[in-house]
C-alpha atoms as a PDB file:
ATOM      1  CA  UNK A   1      27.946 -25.571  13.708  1.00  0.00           C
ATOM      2  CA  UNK A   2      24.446 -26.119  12.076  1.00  0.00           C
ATOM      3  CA  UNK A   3      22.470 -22.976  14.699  1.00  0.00           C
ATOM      4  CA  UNK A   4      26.130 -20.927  13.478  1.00  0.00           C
ATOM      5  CA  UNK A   5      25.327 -21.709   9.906  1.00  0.00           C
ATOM      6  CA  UNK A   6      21.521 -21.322  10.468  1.00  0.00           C
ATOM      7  CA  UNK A   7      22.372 -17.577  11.813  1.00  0.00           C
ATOM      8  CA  UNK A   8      24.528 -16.816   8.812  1.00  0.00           C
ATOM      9  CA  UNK A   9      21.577 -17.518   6.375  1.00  0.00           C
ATOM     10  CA  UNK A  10      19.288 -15.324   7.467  1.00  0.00           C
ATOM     11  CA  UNK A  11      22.469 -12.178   7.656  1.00  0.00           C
ATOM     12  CA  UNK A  12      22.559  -9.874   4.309  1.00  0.00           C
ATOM     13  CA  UNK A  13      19.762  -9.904   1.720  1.00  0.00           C
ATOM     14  CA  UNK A  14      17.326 -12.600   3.266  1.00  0.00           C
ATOM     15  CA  UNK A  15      17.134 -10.775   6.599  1.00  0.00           C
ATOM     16  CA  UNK A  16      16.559  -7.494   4.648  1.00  0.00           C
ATOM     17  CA  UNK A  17      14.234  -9.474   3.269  1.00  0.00           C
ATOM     18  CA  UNK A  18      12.351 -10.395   6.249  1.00  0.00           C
ATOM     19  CA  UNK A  19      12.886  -6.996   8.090  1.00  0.00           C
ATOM     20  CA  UNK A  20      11.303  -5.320   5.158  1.00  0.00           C
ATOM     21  CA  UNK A  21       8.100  -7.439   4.876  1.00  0.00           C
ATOM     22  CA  UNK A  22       7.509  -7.891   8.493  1.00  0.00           C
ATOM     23  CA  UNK A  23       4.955  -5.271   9.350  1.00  0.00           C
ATOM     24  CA  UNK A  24       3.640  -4.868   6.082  1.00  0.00           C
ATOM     25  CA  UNK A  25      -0.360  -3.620   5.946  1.00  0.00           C
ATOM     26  CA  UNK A  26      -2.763  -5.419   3.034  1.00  0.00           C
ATOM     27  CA  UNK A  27      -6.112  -4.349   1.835  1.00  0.00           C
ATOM     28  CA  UNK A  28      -9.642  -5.379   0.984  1.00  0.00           C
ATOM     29  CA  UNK A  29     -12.597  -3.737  -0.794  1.00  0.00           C
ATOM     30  CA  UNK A  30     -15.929  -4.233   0.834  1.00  0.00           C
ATOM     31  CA  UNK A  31     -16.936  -6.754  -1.894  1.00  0.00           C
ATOM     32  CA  UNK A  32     -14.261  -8.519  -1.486  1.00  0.00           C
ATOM     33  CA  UNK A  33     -14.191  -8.926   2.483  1.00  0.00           C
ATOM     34  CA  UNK A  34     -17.812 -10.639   1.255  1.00  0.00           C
ATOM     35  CA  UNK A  35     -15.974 -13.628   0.510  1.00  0.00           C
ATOM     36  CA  UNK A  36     -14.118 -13.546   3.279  1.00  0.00           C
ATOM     37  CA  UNK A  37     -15.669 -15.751   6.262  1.00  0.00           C
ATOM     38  CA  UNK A  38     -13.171 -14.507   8.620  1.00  0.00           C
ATOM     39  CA  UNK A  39     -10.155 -12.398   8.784  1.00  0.00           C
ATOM     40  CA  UNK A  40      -8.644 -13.841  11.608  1.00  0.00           C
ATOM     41  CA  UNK A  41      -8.322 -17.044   9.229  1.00  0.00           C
ATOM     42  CA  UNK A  42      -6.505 -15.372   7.441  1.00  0.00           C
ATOM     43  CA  UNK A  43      -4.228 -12.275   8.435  1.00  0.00           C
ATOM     44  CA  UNK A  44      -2.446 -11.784  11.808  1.00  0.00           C
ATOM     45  CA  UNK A  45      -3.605  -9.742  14.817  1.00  0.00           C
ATOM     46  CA  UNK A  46      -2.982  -6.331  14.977  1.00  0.00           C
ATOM     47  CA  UNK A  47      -2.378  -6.092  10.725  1.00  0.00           C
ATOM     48  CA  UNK A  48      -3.417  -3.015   8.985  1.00  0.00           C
ATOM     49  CA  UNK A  49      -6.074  -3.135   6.516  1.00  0.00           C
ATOM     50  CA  UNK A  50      -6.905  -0.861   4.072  1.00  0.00           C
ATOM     51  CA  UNK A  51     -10.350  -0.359   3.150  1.00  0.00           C
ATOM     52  CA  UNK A  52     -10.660   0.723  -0.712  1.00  0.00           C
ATOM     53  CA  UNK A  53     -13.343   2.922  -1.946  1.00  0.00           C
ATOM     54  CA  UNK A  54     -14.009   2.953  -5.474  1.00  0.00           C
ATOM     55  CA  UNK A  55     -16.287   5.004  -7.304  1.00  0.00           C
ATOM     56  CA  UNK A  56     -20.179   4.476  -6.780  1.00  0.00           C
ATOM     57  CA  UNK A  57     -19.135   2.852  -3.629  1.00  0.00           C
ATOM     58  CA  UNK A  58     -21.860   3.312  -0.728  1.00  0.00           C
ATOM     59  CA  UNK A  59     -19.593   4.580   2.513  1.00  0.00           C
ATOM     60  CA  UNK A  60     -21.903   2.894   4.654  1.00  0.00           C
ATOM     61  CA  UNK A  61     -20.281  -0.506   3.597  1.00  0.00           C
ATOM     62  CA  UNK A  62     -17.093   1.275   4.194  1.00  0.00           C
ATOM     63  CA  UNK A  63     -18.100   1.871   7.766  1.00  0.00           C
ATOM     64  CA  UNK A  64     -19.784  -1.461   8.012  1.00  0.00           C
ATOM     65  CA  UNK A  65     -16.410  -3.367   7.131  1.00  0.00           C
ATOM     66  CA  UNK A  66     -14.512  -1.342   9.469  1.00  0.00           C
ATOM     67  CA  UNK A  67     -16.100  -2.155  12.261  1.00  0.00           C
ATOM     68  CA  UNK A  68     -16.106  -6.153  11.172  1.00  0.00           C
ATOM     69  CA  UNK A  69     -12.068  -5.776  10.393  1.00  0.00           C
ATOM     70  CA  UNK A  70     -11.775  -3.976  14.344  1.00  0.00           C
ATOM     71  CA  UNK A  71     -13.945  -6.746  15.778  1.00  0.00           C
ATOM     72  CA  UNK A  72     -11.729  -9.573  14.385  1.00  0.00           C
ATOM     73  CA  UNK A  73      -8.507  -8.398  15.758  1.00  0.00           C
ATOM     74  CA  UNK A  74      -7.351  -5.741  12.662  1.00  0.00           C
ATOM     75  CA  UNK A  75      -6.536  -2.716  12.620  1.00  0.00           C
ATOM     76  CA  UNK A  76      -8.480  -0.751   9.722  1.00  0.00           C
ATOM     77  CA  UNK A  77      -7.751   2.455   7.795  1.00  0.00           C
ATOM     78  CA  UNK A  78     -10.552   3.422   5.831  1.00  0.00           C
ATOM     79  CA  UNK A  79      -9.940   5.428   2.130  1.00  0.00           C
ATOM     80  CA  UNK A  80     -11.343   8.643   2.108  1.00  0.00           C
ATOM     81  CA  UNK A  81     -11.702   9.708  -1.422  1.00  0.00           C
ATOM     82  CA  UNK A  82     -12.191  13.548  -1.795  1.00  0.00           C
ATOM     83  CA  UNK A  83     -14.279  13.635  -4.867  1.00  0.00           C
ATOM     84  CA  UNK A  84     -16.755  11.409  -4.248  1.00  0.00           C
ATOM     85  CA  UNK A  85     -17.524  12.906  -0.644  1.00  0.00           C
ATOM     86  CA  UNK A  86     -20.543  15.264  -0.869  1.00  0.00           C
ATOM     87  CA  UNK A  87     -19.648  17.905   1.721  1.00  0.00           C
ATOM     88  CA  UNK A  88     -18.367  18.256   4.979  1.00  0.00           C
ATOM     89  CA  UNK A  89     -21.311  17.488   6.973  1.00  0.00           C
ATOM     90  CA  UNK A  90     -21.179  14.214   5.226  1.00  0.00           C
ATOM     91  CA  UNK A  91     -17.534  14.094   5.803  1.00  0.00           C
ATOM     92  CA  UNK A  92     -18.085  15.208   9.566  1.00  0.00           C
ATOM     93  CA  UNK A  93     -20.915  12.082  10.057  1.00  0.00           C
ATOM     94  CA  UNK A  94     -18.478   9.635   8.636  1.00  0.00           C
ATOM     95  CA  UNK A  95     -15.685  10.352  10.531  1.00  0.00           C
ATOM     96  CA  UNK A  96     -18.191  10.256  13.973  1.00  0.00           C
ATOM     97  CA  UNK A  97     -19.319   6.980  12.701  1.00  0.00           C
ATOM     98  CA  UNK A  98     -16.264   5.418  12.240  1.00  0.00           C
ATOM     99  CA  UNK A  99     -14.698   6.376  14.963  1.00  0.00           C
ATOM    100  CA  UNK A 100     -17.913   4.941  17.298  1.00  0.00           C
ATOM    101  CA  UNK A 101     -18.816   2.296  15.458  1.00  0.00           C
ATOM    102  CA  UNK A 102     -14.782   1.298  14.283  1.00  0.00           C
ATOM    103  CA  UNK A 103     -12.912   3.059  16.729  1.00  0.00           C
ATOM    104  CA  UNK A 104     -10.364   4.008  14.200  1.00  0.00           C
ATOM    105  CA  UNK A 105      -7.857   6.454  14.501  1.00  0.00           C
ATOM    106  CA  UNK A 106      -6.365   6.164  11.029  1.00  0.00           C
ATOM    107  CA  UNK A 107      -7.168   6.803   7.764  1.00  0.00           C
ATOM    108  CA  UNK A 108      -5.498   7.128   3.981  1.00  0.00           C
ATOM    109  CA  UNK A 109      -6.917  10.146   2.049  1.00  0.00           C
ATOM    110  CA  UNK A 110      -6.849  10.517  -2.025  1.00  0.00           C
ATOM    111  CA  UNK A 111      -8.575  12.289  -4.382  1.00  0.00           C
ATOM    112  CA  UNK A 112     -10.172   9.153  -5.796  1.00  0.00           C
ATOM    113  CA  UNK A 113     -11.247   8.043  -9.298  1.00  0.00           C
ATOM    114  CA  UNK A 114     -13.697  10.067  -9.878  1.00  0.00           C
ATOM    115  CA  UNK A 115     -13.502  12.652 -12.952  1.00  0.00           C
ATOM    116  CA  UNK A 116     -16.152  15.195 -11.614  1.00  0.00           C
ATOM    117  CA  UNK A 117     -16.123  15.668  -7.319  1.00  0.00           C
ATOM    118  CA  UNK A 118     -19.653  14.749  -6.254  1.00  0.00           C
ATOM    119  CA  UNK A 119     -19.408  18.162  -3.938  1.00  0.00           C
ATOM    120  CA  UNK A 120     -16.662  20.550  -2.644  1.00  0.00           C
ATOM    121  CA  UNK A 121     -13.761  18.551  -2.445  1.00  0.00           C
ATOM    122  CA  UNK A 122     -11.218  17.823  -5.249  1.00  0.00           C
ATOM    123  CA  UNK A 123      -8.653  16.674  -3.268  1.00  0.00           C
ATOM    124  CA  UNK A 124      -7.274  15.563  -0.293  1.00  0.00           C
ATOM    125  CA  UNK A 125      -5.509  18.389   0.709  1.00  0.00           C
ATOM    126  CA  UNK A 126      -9.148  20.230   0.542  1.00  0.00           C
ATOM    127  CA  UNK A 127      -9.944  17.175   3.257  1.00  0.00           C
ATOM    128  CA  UNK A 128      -7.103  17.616   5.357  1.00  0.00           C
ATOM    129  CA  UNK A 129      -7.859  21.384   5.369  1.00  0.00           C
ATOM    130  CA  UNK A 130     -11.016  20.904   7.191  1.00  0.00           C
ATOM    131  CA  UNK A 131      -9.729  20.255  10.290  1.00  0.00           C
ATOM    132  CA  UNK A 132     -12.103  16.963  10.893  1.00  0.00           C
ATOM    133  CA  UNK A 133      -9.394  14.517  11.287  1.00  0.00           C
ATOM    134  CA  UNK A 134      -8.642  16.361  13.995  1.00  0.00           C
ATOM    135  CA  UNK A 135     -11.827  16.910  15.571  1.00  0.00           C
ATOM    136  CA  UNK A 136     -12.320  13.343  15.600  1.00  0.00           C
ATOM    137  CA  UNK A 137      -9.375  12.002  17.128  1.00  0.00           C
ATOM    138  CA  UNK A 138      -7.423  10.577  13.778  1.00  0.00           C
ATOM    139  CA  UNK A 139      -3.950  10.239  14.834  1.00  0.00           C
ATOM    140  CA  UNK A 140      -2.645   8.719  11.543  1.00  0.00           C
ATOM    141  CA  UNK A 141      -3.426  10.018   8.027  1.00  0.00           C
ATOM    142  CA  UNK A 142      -1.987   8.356   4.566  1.00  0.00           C
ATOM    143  CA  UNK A 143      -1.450  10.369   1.888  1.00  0.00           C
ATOM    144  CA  UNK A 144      -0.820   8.513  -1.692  1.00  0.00           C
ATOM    145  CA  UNK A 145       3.081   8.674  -3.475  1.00  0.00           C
ATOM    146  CA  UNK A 146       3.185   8.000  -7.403  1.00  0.00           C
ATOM    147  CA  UNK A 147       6.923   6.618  -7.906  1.00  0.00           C
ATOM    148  CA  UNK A 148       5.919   6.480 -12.164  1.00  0.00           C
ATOM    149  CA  UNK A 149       3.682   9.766 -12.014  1.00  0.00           C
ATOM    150  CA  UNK A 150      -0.245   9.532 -12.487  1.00  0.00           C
ATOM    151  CA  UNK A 151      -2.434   9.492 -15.256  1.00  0.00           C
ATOM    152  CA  UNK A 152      -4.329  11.913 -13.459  1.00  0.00           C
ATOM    153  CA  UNK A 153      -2.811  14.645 -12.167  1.00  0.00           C
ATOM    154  CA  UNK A 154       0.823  16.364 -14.136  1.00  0.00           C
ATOM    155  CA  UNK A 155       3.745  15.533 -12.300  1.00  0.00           C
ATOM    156  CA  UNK A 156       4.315  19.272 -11.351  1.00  0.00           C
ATOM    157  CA  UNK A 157       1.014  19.314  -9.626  1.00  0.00           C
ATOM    158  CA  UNK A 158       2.021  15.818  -8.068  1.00  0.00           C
ATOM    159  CA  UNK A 159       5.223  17.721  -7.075  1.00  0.00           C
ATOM    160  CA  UNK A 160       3.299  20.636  -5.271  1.00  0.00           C
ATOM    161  CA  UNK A 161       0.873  18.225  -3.516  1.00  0.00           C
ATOM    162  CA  UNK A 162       3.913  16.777  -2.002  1.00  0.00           C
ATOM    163  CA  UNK A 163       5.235  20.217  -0.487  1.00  0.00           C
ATOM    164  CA  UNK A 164       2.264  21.207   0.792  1.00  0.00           C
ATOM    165  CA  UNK A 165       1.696  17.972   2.839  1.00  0.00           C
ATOM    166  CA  UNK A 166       5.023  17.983   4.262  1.00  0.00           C
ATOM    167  CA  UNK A 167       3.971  21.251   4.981  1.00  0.00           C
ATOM    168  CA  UNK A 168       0.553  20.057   6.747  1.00  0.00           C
ATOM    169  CA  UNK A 169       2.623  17.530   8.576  1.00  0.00           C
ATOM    170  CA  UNK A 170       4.849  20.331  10.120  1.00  0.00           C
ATOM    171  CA  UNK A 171       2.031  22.726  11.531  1.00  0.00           C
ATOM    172  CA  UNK A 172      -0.177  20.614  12.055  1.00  0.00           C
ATOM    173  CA  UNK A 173       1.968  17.899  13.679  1.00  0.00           C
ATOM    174  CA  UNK A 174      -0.509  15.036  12.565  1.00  0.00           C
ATOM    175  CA  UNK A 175       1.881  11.798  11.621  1.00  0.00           C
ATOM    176  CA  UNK A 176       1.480  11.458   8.270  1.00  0.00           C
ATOM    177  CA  UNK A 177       3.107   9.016   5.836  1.00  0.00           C
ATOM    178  CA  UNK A 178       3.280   8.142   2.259  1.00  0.00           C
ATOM    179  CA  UNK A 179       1.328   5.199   0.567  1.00  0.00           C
ATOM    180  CA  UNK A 180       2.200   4.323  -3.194  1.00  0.00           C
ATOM    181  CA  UNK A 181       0.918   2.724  -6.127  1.00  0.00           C
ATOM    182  CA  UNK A 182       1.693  -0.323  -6.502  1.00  0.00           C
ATOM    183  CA  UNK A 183       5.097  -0.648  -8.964  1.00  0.00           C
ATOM    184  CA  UNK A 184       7.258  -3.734 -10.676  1.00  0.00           C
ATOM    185  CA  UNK A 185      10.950  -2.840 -11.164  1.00  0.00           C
ATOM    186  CA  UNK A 186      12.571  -1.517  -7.870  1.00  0.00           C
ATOM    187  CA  UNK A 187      14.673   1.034 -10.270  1.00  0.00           C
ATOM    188  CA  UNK A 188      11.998   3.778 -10.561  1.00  0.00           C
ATOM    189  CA  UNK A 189      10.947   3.453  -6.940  1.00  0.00           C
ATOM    190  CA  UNK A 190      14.630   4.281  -5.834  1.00  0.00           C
ATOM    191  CA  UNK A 191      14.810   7.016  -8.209  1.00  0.00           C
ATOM    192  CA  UNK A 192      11.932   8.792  -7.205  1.00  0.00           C
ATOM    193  CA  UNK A 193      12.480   8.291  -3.403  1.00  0.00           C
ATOM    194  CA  UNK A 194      15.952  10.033  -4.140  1.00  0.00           C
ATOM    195  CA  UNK A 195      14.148  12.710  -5.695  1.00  0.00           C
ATOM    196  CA  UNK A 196      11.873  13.680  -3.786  1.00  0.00           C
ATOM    197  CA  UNK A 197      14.032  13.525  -0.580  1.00  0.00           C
ATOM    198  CA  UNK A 198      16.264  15.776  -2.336  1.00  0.00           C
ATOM    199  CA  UNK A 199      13.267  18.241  -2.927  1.00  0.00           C
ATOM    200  CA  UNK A 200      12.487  17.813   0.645  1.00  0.00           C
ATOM    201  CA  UNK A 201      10.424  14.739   1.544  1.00  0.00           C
ATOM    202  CA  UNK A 202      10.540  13.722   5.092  1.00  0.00           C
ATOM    203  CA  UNK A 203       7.257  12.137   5.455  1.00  0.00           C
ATOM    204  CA  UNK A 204       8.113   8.408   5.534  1.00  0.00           C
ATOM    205  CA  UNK A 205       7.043   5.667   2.977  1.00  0.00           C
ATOM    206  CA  UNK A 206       5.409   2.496   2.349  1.00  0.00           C
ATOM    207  CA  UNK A 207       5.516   0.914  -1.080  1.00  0.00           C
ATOM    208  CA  UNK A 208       2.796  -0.704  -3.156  1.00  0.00           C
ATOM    209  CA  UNK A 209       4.101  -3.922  -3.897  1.00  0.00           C
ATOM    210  CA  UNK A 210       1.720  -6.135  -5.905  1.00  0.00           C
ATOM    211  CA  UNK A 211       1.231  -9.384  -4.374  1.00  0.00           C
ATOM    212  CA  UNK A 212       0.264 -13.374  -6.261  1.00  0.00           C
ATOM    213  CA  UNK A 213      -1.144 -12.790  -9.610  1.00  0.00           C
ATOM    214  CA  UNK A 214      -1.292 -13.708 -12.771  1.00  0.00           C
ATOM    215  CA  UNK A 215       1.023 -12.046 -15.235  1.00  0.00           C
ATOM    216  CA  UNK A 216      -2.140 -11.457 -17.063  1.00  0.00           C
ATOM    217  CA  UNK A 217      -4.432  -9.717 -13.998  1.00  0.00           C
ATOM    218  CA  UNK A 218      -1.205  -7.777 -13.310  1.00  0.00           C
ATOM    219  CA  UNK A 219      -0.848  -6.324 -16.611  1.00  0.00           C
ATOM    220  CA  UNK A 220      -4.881  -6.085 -16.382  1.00  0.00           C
ATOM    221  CA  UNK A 221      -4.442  -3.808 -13.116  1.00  0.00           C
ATOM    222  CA  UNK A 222      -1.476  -1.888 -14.520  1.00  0.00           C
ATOM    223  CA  UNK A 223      -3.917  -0.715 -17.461  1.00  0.00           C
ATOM    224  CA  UNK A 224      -6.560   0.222 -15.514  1.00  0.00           C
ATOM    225  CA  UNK A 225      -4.767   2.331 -12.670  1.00  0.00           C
ATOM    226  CA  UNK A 226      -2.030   3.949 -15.260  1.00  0.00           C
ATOM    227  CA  UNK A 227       1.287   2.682 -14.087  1.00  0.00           C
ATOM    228  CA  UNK A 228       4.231   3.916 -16.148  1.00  0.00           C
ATOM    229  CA  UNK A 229       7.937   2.650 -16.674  1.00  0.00           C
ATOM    230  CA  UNK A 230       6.713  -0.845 -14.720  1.00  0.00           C
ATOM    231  CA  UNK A 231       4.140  -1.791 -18.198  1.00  0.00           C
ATOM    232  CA  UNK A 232       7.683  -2.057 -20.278  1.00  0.00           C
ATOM    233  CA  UNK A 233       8.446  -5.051 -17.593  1.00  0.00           C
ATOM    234  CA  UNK A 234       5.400  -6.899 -17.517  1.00  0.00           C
ATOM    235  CA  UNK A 235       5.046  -6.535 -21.547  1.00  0.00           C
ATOM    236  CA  UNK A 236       8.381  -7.829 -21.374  1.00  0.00           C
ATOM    237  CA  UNK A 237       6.840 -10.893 -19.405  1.00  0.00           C
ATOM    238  CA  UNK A 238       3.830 -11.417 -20.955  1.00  0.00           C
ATOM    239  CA  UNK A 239       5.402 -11.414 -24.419  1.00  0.00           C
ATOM    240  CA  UNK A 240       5.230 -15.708 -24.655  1.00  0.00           C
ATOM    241  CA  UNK A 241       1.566 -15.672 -24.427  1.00  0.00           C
ATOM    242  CA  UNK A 242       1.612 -19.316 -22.537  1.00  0.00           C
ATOM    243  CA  UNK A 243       3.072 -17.503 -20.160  1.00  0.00           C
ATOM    244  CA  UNK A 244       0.416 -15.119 -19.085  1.00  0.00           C
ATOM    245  CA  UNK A 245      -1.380 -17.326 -16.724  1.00  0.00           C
ATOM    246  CA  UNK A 246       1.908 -17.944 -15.328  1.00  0.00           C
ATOM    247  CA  UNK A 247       1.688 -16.492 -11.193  1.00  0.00           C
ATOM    248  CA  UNK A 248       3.988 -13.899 -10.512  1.00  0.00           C
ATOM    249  CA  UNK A 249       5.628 -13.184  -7.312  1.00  0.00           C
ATOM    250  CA  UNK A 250       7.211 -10.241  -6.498  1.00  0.00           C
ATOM    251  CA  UNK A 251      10.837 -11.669  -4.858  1.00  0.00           C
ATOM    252  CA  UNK A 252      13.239  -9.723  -7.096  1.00  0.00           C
ATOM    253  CA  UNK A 253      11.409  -6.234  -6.494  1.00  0.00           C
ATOM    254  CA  UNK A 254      11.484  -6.879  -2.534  1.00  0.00           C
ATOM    255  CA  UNK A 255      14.939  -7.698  -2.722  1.00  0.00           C
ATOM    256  CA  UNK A 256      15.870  -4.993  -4.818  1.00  0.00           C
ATOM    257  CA  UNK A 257      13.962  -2.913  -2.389  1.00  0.00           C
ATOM    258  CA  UNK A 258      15.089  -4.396   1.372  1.00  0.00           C
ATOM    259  CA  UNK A 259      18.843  -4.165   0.435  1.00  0.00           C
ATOM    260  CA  UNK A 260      18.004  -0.301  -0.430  1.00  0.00           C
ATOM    261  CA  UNK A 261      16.865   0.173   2.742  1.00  0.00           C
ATOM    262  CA  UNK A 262      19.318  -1.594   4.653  1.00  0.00           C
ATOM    263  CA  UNK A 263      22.096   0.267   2.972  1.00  0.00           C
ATOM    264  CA  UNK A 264      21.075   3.711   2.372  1.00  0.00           C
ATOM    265  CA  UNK A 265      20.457   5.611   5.860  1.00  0.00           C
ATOM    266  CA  UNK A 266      18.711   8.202   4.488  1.00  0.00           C
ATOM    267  CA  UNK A 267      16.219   6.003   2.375  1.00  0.00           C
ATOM    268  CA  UNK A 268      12.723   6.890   2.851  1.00  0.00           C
ATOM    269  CA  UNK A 269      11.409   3.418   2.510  1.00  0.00           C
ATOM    270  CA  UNK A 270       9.646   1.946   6.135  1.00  0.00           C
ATOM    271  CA  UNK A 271       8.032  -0.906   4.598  1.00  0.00           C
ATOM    272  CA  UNK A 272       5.841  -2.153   2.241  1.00  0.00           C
ATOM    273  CA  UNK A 273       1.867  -1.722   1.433  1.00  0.00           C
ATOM    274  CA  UNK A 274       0.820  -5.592  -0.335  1.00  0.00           C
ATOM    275  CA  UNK A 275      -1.980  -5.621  -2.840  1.00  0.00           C
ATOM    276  CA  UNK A 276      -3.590  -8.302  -3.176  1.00  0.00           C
ATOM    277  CA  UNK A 277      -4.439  -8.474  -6.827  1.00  0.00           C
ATOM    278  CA  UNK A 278      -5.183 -12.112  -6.709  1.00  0.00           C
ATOM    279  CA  UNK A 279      -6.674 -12.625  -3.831  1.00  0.00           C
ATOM    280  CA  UNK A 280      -6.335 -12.023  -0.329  1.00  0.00           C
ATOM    281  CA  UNK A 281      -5.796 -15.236   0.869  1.00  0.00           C
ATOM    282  CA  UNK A 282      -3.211 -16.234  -1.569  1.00  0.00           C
ATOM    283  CA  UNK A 283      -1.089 -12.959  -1.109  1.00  0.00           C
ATOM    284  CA  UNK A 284      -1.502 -13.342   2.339  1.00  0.00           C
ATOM    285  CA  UNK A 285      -0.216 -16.612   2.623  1.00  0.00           C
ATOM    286  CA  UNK A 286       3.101 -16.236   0.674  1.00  0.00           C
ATOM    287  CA  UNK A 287       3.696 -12.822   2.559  1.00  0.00           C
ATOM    288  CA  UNK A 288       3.379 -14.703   5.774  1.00  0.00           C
ATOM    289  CA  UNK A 289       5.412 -17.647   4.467  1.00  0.00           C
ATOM    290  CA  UNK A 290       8.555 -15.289   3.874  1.00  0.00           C
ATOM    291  CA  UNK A 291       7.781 -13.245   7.151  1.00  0.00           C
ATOM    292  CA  UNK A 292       8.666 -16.520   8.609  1.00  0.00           C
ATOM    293  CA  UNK A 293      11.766 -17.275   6.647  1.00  0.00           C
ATOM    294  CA  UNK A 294      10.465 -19.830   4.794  1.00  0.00           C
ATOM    295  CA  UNK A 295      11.844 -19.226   1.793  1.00  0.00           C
ATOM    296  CA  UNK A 296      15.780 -19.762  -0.179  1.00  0.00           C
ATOM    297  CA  UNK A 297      17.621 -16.976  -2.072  1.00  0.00           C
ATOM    298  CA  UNK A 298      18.873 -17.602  -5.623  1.00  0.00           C
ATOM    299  CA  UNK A 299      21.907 -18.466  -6.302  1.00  0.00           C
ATOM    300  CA  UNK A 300      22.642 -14.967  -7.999  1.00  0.00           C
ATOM    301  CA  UNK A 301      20.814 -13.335  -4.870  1.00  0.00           C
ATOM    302  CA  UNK A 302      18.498 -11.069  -6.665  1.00  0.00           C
ATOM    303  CA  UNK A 303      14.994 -13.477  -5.924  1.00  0.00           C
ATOM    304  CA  UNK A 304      13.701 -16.547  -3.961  1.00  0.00           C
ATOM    305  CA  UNK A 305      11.788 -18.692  -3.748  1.00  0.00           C
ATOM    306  CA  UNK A 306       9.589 -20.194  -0.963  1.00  0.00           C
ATOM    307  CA  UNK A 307      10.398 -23.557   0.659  1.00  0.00           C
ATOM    308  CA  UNK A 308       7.608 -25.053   1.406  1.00  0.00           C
ATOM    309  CA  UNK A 309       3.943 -25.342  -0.251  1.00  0.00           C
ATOM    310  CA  UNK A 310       1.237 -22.482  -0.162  1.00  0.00           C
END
C-alpha cells in the first residue's frame, strides 16, 4: 500500500511539476563563474549553461568561460549580442574560436543592451543572415521571446521578428527555439504563447523563470530589464516593507506553468530557462531539490514547498 500511495503522489500537478523542471538549462556571467570554484560542484553533467554578455563585456572572457563550462562536464551556449559585435570578421573569429577552443555547437542570439551597435549589426536576425552559424557547425541557435513585450523594441516590431525567424527556421532548417525573459505570474506567459501560436509560432519554447531571490533583488532585476504586467505582482509583494528581504521561490508560477503543459497539446512550452538572480548555487540547489521530488504540494495545489533543508 505505501509504494501504491507513493506512486499516486507524484500523478497530477507534482509530476507536471517534475517533468517540467527536469531538463531545465541555468546561466552564468563570466564574473560570476569567478566565484565559482567548480561547476561540477554544483550543476549536473550534461546541463546547459548560458553564458551572458552584457555591455562592455570583453568576448574573450566569453570564450574563456566556455571552454572552462565544456571542460567540467557542461554544455555551454554562449550569447551573441548583435550590437555590440564589431563586424563579421570579428563575428567569423569568434565563432572559429569557440567552436576550437569550446567545441560548441549552440548558441542564443539577441540584439543586446546596447543603444548604439558598435558596427553593422542591429540585430540578430542581421547575425543569423550571415550565414556563420552555419559555416561553423552551430546546430542549435536561441532566439529571445518577450511574453510582457520589451522596453526596447514596439511590440509590432517584436511581432515581425517573430515571423521572420520562423521563417529562418523553415529555409534554413537550423533548430531553433525560443528563450524568454524571465516573468512572475504564469497568466501573461499563457496568453502570449496562445497568441503567438495562433499567429503562427512553431518554434518551441523555454521560459525564463526567476530562480531564489529576494523579493527586493527581484523587483531590482524587474526594473532594470523592463518587465511588464509581472511588476504589479511583485509591488503587490513587496508592499509590507519587512517583507522585502523575504526569499522568493517561484512554486506557484511552475505549477501554473507544468499543468499548462500537461493539459494543452498544442502548448508551446518545452521547459524552463532558470535565472539565477540570487546566486547560482542557491537556485541551483532548490531546482535540483524539486527535480528530485523533494518537495510537498499545498493543500490548495497551486505551490509547494520543499521537504527537506537547502
Amino acid at each position: 500500500m505505501a509504494n501504491i500511495a507513493e506512486k499516486s503522489d507524484f500523478q497530477g500537478p507534482r509530476q507536471n511539476v517534475i517533468d517540467f523542471l527536469a531538463d531545465f538549462t541555468a546561466e552564468t556571467t563570466p564574473f560570476s563563474a569567478a566565484k565559482v570554484d567548480d561547476f561540477r560542484e554544483i550543476l549536473r553533467p550534461g546541463t546547459t549553461v548560458f553564458i551572458t554578455f552584457l555591455p562592455g563585456s570583453d568576448f574573450e572572457d566569453t570564450i574563456a568561460i566556455a571552454a572552462r563550462l565544456k571542460k567540467e562536464g557542461l554544455n555551454p551556449v554562449p550569447h551573441l549580442a548583435a550590437r555590440s559585435i564589431p563586424d563579421a570578421a570579428f563575428l567569423d573569429e569568434g565563432l572559429r574560436r569557440l567552436r576550437g577552443e569550446a567545441d560548441i555547437d549552440e548558441v542564443l542570439t539577441i540584439a543586446g543592451a546596447v543603444d548604439q551597435p558598435l558596427g553593422a549589426f542591429s540585430d540578430s536576425m542581421q547575425v543569423l543572415e550571415t550565414g556563420l552559424l552555419d559555416k561553423h557547425g552551430i546546430k542549435r541557435v536561441g532566439v529571445a521571446g518577450h511574453p510582457e513585450g520589451s522596453p526596447d523594441m514596439p511590440d509590432e516590431a517584436i511581432a515581425a521578428a517573430l515571423t521572420w525567424k520562423n521563417d529562418f527556421a523553415n529555409r534554413s532548417g537550423a533548430d531553433v527555439y525560443i528563450v524568454t525573459q524571465f516573468c512572475f505570474e504564469a497568466e501573461p506567459i499563457i496568453a502570449w504563447d496562445k497568441a503567438i501560436r495562433a499567429a503562427g509560432n512553431a518554434l518551441p519554447i523555454r521560459i525564463g523563470v526567476p530562480g531564489l531571490a529576494t523579493i527586493k533583488t527581484l523587483l531590482n532585476y524587474a526594473k532594470a530589464c523592463g518587465i511588464g504586467n509581472s511588476m504589479m505582482f511583485l509591488k503587490k509583494q513587496a508592499r509590507n516593507v519587512a517583507k522585502l528581504m523575504n526569499v522568493s521561490a517561484p512554486d506557484k508560477l511552475l505549477v501554473d506553468l507544468a499543468n499548462y503543459k500537461a493539459t494543452d497539446p498544442d502548448c508551446g512550452l518545452i521547459g524552463c530557462h532558470m535565472y539565477p538572480l540570487g546566486g547560482v548555487k542557491k537556485t541551483a540547489k532548490w531546482t535540483y531539490a524539486v527535480v528530485d521530488g523533494e518537495f510537498s504540494m499545498n493543500p490548495k495545489g497551486d505551490g509547494f514547498s520543499l521537504t527537506m533543508e537547502i
